[in-house]
N, C-alpha and C. Protein backbone atom coordinates (compact mmCIF):
# COMPACT_ATOMS: atom_id res chain seq x y z
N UNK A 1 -8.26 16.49 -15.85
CA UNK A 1 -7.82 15.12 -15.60
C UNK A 1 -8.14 14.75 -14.15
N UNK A 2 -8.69 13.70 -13.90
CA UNK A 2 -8.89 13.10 -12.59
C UNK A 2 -8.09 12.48 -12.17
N UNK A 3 -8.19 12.75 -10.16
CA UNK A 3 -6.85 12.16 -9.57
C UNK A 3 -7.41 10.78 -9.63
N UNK A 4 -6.24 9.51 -9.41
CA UNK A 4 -6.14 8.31 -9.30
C UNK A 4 -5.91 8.18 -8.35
N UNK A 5 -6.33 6.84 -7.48
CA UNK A 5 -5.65 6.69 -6.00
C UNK A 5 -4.66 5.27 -6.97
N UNK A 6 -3.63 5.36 -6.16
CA UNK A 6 -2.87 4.02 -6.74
C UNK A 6 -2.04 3.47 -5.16
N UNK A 7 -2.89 3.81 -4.31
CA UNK A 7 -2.16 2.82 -3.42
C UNK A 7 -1.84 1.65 -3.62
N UNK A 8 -2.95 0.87 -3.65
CA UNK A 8 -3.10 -0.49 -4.39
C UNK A 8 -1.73 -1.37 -4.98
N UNK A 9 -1.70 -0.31 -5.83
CA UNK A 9 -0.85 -0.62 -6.84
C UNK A 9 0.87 -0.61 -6.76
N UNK A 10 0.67 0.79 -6.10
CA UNK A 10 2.05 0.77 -5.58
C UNK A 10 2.02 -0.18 -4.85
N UNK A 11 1.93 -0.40 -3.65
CA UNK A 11 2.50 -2.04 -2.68
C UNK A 11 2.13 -2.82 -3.16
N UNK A 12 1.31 -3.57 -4.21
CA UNK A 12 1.55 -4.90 -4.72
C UNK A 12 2.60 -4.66 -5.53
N UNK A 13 3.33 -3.44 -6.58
CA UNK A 13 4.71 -3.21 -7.10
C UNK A 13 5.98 -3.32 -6.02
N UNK A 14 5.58 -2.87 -4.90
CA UNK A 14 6.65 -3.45 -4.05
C UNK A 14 6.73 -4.73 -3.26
N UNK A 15 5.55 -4.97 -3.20
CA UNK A 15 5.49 -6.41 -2.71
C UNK A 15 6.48 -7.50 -3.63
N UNK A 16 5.94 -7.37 -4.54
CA UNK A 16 6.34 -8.50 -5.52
C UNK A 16 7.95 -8.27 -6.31
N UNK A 17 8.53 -6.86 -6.29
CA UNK A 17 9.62 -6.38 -6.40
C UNK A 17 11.07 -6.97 -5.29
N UNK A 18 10.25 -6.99 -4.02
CA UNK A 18 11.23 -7.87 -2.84
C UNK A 18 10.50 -9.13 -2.36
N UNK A 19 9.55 -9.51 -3.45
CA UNK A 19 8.97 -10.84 -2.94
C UNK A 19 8.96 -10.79 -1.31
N UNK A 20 7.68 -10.02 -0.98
CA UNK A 20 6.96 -9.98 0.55
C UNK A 20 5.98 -10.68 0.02
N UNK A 21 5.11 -11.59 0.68
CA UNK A 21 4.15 -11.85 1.06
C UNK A 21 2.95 -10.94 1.50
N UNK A 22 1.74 -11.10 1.27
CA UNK A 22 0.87 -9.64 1.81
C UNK A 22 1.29 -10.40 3.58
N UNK A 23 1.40 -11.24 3.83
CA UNK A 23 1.37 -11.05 5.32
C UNK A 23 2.61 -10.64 5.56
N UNK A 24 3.62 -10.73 5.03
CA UNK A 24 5.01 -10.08 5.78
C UNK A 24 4.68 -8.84 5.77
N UNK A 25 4.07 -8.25 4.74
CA UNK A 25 4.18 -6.87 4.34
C UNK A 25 2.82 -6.48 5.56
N UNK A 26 2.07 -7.40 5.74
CA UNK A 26 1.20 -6.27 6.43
C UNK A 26 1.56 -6.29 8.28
N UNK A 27 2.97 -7.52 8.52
CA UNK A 27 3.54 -7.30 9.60
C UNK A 27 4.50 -5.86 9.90
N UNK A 28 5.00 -5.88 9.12
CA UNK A 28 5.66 -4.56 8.72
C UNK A 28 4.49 -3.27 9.29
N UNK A 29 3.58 -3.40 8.88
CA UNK A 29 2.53 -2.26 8.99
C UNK A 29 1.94 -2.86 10.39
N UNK A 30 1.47 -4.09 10.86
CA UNK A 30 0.83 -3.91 12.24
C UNK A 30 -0.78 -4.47 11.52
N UNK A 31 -0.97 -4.82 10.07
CA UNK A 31 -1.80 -5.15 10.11
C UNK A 31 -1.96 -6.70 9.29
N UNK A 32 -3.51 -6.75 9.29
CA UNK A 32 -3.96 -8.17 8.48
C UNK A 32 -3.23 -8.41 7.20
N UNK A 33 -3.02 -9.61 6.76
CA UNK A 33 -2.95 -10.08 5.02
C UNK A 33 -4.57 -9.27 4.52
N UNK A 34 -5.51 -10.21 4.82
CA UNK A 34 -6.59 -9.63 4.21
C UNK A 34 -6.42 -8.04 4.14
N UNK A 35 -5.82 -7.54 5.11
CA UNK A 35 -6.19 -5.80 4.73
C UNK A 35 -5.06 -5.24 3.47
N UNK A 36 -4.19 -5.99 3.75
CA UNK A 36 -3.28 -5.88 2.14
C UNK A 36 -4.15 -6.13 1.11
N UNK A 37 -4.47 -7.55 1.19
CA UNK A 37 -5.29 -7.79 -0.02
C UNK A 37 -6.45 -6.69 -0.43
N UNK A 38 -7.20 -6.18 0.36
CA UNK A 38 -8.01 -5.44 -0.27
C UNK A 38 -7.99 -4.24 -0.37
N UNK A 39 -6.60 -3.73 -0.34
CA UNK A 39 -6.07 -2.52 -0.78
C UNK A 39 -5.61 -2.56 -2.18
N UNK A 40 -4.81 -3.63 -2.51
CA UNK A 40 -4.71 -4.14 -3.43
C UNK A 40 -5.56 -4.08 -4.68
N UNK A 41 -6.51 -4.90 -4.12
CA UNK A 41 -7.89 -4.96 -5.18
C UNK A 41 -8.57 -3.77 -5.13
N UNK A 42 -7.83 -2.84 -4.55
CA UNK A 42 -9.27 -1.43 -4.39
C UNK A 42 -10.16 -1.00 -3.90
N UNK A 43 -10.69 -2.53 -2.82
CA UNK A 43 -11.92 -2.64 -2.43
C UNK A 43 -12.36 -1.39 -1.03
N UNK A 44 -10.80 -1.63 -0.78
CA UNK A 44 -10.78 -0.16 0.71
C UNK A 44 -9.31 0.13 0.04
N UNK A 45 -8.99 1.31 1.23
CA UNK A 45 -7.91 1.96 1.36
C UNK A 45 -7.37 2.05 2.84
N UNK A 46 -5.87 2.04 2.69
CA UNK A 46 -5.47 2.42 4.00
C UNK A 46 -5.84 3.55 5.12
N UNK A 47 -6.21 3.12 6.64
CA UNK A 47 -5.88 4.45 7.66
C UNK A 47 -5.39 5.52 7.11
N UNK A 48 -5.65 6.68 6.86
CA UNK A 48 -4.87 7.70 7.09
C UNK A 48 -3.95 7.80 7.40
N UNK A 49 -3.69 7.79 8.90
CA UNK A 49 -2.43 7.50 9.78
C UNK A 49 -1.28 6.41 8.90
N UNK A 50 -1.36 5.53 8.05
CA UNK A 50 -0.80 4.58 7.66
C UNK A 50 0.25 4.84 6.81
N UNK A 51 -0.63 6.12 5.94
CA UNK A 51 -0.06 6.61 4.65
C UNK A 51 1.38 7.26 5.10
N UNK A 52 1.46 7.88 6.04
CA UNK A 52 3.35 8.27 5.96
C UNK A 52 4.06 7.18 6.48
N UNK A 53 3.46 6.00 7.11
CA UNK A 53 4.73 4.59 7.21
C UNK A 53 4.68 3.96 5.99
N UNK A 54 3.60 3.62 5.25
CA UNK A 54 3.72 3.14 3.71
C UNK A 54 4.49 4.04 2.81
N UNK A 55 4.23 4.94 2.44
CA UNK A 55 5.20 5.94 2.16
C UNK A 55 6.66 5.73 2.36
N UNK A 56 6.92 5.91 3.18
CA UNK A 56 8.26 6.00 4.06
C UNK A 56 8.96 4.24 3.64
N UNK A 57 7.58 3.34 3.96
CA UNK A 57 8.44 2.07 4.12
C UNK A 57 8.75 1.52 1.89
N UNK A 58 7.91 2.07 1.07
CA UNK A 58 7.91 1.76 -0.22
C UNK A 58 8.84 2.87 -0.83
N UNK A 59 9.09 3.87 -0.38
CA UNK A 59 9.74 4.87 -1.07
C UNK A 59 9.53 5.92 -2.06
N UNK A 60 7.81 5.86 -1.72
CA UNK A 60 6.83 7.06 -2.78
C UNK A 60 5.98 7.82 -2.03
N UNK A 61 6.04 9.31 -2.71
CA UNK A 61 5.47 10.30 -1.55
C UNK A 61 4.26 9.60 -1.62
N UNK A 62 3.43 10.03 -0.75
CA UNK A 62 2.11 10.15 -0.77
C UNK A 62 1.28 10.61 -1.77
N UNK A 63 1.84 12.31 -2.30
CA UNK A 63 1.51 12.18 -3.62
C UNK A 63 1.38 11.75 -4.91
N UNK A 64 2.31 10.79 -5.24
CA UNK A 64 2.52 10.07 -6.22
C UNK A 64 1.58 8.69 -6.12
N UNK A 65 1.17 8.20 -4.65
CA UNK A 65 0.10 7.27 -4.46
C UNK A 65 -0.84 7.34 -5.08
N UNK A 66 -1.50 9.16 -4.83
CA UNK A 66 -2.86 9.16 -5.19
C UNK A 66 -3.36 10.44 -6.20
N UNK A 67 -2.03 10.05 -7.25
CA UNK A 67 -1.98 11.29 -8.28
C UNK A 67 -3.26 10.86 -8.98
């Protein structure tokens, strides 16, 4: 079975769970709307570095991101 990345997925599930905005949510992080958005869509992925404040700030290990 192949791993999935589901970053994406997870923060648009939390986005829309506490109704954030991608720009609130990417104030929270220090970054762009657009860079939400295209995490979102798949098109990139987050910093490295990013993944234990996303983590931390959504409430899913890291592993479960990119099972």
């Amino acid at each position: 079975m192949r791993n999935k990345i589901r970053i994406g997925e997870c923060i648009l599930n939390y986005r829309r769970k506490h109704r954030l905005t991608q720009d609130e949510f990417g104030k929270l992080l220090g970054v762009s709307p657009q860079a939400v958005s295209k995490w979102e869509r798949k098109i990139c992925y987050p910093d490295i570095f990013l993944l234990p404040i996303i983590s931390d700030l959504i409430g899913i290990s890291i592993a479960e991101m990119v099972k």
